[in-house]
C-alpha atoms as a PDB file:
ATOM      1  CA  UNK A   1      35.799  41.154  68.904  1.00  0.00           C
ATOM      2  CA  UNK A   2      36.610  38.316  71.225  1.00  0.00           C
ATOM      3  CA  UNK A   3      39.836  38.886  73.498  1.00  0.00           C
ATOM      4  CA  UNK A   4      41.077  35.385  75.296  1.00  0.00           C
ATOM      5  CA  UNK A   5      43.616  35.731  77.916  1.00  0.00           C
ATOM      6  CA  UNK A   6      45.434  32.813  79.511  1.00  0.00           C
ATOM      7  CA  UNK A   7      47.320  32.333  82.554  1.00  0.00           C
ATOM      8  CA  UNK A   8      48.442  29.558  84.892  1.00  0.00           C
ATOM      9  CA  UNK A   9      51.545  28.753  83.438  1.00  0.00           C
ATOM     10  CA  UNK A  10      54.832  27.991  85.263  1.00  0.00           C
ATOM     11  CA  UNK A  11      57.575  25.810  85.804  1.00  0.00           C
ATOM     12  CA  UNK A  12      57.413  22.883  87.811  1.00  0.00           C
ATOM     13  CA  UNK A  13      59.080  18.954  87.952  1.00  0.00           C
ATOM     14  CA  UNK A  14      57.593  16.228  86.272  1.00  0.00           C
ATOM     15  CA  UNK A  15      54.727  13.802  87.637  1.00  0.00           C
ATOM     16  CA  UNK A  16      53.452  17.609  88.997  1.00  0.00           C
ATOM     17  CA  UNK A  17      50.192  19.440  88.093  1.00  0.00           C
ATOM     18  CA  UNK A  18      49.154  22.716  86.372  1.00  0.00           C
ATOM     19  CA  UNK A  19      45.954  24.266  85.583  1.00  0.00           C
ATOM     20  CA  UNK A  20      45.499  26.658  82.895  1.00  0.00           C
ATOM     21  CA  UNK A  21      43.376  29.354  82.845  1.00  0.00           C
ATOM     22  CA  UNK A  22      41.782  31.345  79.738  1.00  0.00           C
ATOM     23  CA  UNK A  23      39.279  34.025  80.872  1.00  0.00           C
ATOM     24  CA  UNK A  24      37.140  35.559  77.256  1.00  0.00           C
ATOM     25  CA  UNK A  25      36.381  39.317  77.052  1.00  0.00           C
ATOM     26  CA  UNK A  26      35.508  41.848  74.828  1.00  0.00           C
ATOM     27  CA  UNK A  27      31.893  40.113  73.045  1.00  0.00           C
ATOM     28  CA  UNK A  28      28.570  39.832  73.726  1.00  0.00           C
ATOM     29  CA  UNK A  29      27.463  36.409  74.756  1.00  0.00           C
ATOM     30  CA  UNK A  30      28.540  33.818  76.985  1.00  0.00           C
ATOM     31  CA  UNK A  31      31.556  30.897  76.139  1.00  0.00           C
ATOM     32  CA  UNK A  32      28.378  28.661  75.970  1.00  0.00           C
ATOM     33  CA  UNK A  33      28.512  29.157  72.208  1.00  0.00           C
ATOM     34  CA  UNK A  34      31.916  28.627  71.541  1.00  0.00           C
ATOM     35  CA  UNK A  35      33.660  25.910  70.469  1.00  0.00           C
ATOM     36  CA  UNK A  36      37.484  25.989  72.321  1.00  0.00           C
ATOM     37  CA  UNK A  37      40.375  24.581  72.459  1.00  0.00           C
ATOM     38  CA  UNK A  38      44.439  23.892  73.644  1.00  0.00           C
ATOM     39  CA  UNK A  39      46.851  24.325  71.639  1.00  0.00           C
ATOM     40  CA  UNK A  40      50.983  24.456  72.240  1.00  0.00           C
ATOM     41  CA  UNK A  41      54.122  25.301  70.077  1.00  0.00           C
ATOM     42  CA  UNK A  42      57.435  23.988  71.561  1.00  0.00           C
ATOM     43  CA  UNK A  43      60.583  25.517  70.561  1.00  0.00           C
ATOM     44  CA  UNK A  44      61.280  24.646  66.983  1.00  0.00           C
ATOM     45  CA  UNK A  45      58.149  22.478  66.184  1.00  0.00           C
ATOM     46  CA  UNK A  46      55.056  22.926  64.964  1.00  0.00           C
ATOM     47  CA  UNK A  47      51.791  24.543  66.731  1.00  0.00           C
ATOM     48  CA  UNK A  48      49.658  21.293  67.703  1.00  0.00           C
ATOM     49  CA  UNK A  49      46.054  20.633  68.953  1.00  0.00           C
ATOM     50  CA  UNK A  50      46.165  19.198  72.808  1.00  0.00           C
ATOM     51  CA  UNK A  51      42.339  19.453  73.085  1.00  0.00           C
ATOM     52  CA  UNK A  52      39.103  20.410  72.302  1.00  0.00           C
ATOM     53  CA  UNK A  53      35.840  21.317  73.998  1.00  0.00           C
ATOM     54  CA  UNK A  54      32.736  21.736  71.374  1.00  0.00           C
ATOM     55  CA  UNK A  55      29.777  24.556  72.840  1.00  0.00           C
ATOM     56  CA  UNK A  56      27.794  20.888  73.794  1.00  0.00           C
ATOM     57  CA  UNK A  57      30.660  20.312  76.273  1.00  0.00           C
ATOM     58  CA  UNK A  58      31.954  17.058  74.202  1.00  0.00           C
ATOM     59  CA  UNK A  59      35.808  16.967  74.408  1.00  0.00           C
ATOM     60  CA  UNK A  60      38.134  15.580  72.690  1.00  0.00           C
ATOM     61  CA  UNK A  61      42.412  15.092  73.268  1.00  0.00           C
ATOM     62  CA  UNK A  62      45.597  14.735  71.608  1.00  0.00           C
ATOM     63  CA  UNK A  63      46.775  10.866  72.371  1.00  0.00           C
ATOM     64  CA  UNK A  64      50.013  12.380  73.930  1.00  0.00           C
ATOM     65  CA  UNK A  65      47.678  13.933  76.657  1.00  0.00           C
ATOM     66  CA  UNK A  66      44.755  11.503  77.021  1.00  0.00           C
ATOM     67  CA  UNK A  67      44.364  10.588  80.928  1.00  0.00           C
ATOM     68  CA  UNK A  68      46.494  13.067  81.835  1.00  0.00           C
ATOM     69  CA  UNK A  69      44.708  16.374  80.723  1.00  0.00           C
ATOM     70  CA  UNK A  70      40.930  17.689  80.878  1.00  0.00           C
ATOM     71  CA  UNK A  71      39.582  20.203  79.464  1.00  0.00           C
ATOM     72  CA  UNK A  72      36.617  21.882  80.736  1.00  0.00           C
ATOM     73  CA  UNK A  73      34.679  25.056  80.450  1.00  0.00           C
ATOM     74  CA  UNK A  74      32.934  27.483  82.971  1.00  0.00           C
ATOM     75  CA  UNK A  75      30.670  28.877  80.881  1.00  0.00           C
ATOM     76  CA  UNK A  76      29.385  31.498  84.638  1.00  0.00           C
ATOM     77  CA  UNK A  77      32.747  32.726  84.191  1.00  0.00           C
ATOM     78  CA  UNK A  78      33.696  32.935  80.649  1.00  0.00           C
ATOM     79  CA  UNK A  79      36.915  30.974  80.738  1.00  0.00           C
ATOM     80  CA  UNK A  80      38.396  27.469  79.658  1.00  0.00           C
ATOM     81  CA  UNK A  81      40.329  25.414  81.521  1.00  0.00           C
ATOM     82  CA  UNK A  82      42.943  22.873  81.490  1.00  0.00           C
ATOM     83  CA  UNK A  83      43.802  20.214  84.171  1.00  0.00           C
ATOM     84  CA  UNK A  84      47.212  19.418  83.234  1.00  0.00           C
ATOM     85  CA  UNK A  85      48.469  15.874  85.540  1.00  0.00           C
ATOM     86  CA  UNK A  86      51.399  13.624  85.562  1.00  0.00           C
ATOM     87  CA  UNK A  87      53.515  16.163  83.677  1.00  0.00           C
ATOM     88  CA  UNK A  88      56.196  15.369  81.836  1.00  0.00           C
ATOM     89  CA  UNK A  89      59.183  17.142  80.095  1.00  0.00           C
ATOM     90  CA  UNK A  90      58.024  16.978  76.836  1.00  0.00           C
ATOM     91  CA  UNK A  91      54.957  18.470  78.017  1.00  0.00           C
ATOM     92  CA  UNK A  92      57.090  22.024  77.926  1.00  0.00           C
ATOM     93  CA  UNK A  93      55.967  24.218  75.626  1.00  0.00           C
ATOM     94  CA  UNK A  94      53.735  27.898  75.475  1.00  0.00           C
ATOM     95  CA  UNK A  95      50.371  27.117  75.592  1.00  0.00           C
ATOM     96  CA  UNK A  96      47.718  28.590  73.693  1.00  0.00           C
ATOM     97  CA  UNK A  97      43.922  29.275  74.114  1.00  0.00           C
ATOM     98  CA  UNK A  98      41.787  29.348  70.875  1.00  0.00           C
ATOM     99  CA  UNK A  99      37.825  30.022  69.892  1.00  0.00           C
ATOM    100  CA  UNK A 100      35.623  30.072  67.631  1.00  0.00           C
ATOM    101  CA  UNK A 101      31.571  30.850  67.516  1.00  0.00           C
ATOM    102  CA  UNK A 102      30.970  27.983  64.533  1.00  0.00           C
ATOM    103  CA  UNK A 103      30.511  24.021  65.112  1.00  0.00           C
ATOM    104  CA  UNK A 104      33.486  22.330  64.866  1.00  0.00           C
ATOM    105  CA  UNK A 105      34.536  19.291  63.178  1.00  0.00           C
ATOM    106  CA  UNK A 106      33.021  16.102  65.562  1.00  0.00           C
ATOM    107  CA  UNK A 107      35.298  13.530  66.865  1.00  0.00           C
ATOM    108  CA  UNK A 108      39.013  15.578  66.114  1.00  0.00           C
ATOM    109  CA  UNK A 109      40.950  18.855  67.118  1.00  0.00           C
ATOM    110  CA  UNK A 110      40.158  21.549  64.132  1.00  0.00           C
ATOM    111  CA  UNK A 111      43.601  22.548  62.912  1.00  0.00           C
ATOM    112  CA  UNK A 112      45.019  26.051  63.479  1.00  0.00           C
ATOM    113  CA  UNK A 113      43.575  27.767  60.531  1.00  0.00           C
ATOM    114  CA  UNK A 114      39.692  26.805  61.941  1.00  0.00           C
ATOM    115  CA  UNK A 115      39.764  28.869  65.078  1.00  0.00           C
ATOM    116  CA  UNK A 116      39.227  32.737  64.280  1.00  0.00           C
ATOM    117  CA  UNK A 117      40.359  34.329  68.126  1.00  0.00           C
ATOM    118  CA  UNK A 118      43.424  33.416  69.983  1.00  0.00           C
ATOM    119  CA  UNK A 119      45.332  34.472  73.246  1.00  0.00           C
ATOM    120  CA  UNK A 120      48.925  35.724  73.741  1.00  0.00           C
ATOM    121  CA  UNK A 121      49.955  32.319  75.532  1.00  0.00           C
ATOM    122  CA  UNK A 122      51.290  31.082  78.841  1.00  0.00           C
ATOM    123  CA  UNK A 123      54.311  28.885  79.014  1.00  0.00           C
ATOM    124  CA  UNK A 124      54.550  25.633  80.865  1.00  0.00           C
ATOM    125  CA  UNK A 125      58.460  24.299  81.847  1.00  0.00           C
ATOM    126  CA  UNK A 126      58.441  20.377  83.053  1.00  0.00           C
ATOM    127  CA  UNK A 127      62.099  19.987  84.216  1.00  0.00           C
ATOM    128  CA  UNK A 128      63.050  16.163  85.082  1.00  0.00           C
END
């Protein structure tokens, strides 16, 4: 069973930075052969894909975050990451970590139901 645990989150003015954390526990094996991913849920909408990193380290982003965000993974240390620059307000939402051990669809975010392990969430405030 794979636990993911994210932190990182906070609160902070727009044009800032954040970087997320999500540190993987609980399997044997390394993050090497995952396929993981971003995903956040702002108050009253829908949970949506901000990116993607496949286990060959090819990434791909949501177009709201493109330029802004990167997503890498430190596969020494088990955990994802998430560069998060040149925030903005509608950037604020809780923030999600997600895995999965299969390949995932090439050139897009898989949708929700595709990942099989997912943290708690951290949330990220961008106040103007």
């Amino acid at each position: 069973q794979v636990q993911l645990v994210e932190s990182g989150g906070g609160s902070v003015q727009a044009g800032g930075s954040l970087r997320l954390s999500c540190a993987a526990f609980g399997y044997t094996g390394s993050t090497y052969y995952m396929a993981m991913a971003w995903f956040r849920q702002a108050p009253g909408k829908e949970r949506e894909g901000v990116a993607s990193i496949d286990k060959d380290g090819t990434t791909t982003y949501a177009d709201s975050v493109k330029g802004r965000f990167t997503i890498s993974k430190d596969n020494d240390k088990n955990t994802l990451y998430l560069q998060m620059n040149s925030l903005r307000p509608e950037d604020t939402a809780m923030y999600y970590c997600a895995a999965d051990y299969r390949r995932p669809p090439m050139k897009v975010i898989a949708p929700l139901s595709w990942y099989n392990y997912w943290g708690q969430g951290t949330q990220v405030t961008v106040s103007s």
